[in-house]
C-alpha atoms as a PDB file:
ATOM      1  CA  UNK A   1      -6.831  -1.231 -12.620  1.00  0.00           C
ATOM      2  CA  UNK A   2      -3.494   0.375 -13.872  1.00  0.00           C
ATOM      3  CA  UNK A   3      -4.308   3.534 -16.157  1.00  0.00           C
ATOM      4  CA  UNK A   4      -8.075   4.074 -15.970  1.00  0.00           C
ATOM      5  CA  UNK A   5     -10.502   5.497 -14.031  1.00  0.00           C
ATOM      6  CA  UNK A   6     -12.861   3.935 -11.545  1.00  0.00           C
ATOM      7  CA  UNK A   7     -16.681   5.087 -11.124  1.00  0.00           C
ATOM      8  CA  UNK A   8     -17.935   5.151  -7.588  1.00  0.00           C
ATOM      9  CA  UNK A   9     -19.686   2.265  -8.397  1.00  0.00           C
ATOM     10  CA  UNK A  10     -16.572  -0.178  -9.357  1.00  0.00           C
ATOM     11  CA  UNK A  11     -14.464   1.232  -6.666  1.00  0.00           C
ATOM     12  CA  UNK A  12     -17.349   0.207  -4.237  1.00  0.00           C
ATOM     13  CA  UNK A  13     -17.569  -3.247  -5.510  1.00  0.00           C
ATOM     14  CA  UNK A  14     -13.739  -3.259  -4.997  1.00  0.00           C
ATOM     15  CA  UNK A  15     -14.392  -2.313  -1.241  1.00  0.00           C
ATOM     16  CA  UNK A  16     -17.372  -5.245  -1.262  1.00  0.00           C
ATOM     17  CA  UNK A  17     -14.653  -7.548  -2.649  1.00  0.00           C
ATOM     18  CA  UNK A  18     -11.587  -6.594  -0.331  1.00  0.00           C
ATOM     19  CA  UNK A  19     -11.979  -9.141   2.399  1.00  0.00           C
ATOM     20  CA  UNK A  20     -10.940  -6.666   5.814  1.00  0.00           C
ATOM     21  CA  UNK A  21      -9.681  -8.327   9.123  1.00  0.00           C
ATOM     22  CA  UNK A  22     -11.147  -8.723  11.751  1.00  0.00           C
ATOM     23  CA  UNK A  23     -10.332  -5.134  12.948  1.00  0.00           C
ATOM     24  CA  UNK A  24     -11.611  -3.853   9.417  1.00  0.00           C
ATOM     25  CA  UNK A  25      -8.140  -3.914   7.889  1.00  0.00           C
ATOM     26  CA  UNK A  26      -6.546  -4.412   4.611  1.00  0.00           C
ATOM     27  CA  UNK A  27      -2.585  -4.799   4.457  1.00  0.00           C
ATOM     28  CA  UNK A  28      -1.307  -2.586   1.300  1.00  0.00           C
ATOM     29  CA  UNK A  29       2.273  -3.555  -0.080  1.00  0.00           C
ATOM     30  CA  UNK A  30       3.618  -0.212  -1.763  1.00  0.00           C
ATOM     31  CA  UNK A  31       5.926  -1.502  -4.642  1.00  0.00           C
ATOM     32  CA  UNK A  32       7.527   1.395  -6.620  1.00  0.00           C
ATOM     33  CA  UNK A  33       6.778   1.854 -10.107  1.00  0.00           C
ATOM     34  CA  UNK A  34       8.967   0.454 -12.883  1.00  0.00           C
ATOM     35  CA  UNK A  35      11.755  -0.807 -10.520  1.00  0.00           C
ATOM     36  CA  UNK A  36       9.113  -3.094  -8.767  1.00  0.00           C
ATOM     37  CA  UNK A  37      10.899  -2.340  -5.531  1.00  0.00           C
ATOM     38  CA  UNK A  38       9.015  -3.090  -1.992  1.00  0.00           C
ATOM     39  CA  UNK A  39       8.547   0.150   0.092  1.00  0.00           C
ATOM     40  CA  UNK A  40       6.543   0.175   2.551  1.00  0.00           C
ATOM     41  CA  UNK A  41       3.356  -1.784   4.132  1.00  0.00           C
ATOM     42  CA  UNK A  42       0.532  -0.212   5.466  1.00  0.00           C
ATOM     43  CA  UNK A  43      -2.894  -0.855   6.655  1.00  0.00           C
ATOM     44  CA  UNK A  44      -6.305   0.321   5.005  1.00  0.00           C
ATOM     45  CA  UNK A  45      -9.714   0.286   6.250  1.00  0.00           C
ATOM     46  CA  UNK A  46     -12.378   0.666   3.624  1.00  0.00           C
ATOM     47  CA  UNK A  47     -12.552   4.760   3.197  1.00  0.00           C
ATOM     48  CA  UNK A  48      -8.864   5.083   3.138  1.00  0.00           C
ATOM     49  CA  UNK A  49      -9.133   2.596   0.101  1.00  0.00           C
ATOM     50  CA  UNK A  50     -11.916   3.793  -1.417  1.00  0.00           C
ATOM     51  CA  UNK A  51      -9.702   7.223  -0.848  1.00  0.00           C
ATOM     52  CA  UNK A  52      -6.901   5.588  -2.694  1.00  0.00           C
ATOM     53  CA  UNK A  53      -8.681   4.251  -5.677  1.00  0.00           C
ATOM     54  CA  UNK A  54     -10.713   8.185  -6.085  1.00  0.00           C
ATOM     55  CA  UNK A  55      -7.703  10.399  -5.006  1.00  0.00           C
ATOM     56  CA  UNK A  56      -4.894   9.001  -6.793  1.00  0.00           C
ATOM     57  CA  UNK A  57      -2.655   9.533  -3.299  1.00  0.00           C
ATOM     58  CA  UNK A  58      -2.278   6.556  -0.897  1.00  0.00           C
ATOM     59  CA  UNK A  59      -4.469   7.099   2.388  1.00  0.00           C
ATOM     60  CA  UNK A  60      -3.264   4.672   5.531  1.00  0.00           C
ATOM     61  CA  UNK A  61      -5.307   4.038   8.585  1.00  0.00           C
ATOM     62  CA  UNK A  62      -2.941   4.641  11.452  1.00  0.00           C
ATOM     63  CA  UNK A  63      -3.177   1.620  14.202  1.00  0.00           C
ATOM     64  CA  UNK A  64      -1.590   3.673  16.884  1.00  0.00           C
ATOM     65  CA  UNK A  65      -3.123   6.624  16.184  1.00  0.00           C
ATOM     66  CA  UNK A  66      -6.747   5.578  15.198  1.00  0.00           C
ATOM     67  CA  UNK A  67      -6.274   8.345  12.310  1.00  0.00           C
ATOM     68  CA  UNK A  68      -6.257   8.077   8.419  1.00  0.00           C
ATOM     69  CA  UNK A  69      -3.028   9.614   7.179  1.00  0.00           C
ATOM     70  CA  UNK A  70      -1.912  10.063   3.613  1.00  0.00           C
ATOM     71  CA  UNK A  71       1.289   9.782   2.665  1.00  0.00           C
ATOM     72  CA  UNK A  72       3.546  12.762   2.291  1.00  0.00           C
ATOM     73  CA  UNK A  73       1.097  15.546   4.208  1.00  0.00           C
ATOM     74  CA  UNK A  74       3.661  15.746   6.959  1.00  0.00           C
ATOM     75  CA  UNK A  75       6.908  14.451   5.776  1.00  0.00           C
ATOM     76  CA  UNK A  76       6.753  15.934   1.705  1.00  0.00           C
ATOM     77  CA  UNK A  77       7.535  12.183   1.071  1.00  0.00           C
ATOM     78  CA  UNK A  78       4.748  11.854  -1.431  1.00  0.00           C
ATOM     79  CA  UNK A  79       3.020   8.371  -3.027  1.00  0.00           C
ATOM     80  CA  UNK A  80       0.967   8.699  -6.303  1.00  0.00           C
ATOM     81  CA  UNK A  81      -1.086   5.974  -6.933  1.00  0.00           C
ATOM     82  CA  UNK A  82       0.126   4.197 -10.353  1.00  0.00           C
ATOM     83  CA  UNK A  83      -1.948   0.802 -10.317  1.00  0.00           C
ATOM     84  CA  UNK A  84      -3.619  -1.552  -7.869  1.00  0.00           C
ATOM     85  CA  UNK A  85      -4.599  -4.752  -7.445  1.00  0.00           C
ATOM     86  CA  UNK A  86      -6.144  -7.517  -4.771  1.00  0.00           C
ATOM     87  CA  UNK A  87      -4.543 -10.842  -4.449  1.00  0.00           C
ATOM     88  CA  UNK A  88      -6.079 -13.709  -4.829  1.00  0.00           C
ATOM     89  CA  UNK A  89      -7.864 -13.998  -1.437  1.00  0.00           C
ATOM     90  CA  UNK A  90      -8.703 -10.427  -1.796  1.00  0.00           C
ATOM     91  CA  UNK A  91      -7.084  -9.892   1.646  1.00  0.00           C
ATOM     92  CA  UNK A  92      -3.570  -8.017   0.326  1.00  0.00           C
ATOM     93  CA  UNK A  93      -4.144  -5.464  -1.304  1.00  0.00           C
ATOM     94  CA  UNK A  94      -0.726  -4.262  -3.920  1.00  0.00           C
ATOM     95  CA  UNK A  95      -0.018  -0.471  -5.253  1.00  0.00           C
ATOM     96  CA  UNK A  96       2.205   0.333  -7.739  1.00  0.00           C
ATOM     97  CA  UNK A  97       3.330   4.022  -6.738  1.00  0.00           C
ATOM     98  CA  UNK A  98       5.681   6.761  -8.031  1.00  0.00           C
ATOM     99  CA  UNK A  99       7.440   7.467  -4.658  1.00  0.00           C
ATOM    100  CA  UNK A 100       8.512  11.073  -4.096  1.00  0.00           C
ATOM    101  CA  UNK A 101      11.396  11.149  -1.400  1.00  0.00           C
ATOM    102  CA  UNK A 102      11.598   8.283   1.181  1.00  0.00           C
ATOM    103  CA  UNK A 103       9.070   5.647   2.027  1.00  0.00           C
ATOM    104  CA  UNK A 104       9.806   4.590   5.335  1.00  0.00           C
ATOM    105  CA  UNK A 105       9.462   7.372   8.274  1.00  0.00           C
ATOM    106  CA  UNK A 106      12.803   6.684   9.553  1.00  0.00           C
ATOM    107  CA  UNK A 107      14.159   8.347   6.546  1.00  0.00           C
ATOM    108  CA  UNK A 108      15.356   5.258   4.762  1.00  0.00           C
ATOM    109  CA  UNK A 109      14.539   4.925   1.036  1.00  0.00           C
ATOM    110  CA  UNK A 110      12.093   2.068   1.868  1.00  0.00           C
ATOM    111  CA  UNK A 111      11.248   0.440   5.756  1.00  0.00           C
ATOM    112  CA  UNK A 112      12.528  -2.908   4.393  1.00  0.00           C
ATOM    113  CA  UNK A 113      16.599  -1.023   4.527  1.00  0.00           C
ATOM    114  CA  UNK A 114      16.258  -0.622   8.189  1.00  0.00           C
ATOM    115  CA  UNK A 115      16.553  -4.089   9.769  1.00  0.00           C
ATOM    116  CA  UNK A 116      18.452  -6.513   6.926  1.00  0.00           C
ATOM    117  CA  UNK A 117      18.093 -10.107   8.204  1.00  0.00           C
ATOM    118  CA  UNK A 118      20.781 -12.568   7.448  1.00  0.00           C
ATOM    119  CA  UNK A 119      18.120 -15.525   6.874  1.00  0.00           C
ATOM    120  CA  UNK A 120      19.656 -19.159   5.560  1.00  0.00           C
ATOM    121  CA  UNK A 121      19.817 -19.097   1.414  1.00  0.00           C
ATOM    122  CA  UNK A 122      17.111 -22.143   0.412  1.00  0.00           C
ATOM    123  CA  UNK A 123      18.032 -23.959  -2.294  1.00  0.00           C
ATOM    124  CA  UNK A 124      15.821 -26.406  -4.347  1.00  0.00           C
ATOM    125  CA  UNK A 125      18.549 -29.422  -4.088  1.00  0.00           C
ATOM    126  CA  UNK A 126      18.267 -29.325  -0.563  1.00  0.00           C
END
């Protein structure tokens, strides 16, 4: 879906697709544009995706506030929507965004610099 428009049609058999949780869900990845860096996860329920796809901002559905919010009203911290895609179950949904000041609320360029992990390196000889 990167560069073109969707009619209300397509972007509702997106939503038909988009396979929700049980609590009417969708996990979006937020991946920055060109640098294909992870910032952020959020949740979707069906009209903040269809608001997504239309709008060209990313809408969230806040789990602790039962409230859609879209990125950037509050903070500045702005998300344009730059492509999209489902994954292969249809249950993951991944934008490609141009990110306008932090991702993550803490302040952090992106929620995955808050809490590094120090996991054991895999290797394929093991």
């Amino acid at each position: 879906m990167t560069g073109e428009e969707l009619s209300a049609e397509t972007v509702g058999d997106v939503i038909d697709r988009a396979r929700f949780d049980d609590n009417g869900l969708l996990p979006a990845i937020v991946q920055q544009e060109g640098s294909r860096e992870v910032l952020m996860l959020g949740y979707m329920n069906a009209e903040a995706l269809r608001r997504t796809l239309t709008e060209g901002r990313v809408t969230f559905w806040s789990r602790s506030r039962q409230e859609f919010w879209r990125k950037g009203d509050t903070s500045g911290n702005r998300q344009y929507v730059r492509g999209a895609a489902l994954d292969c179950d249809a249950d993951t949904l991944l934008l490609t965004v141009d990110q306008y000041g932090p991702a993550c609320h803490t302040g952090a360029h992106a929620c995955f610099d808050v809490d590094p992990l120090s996991p054991r390196i895999g290797s394929p000889d093991e």
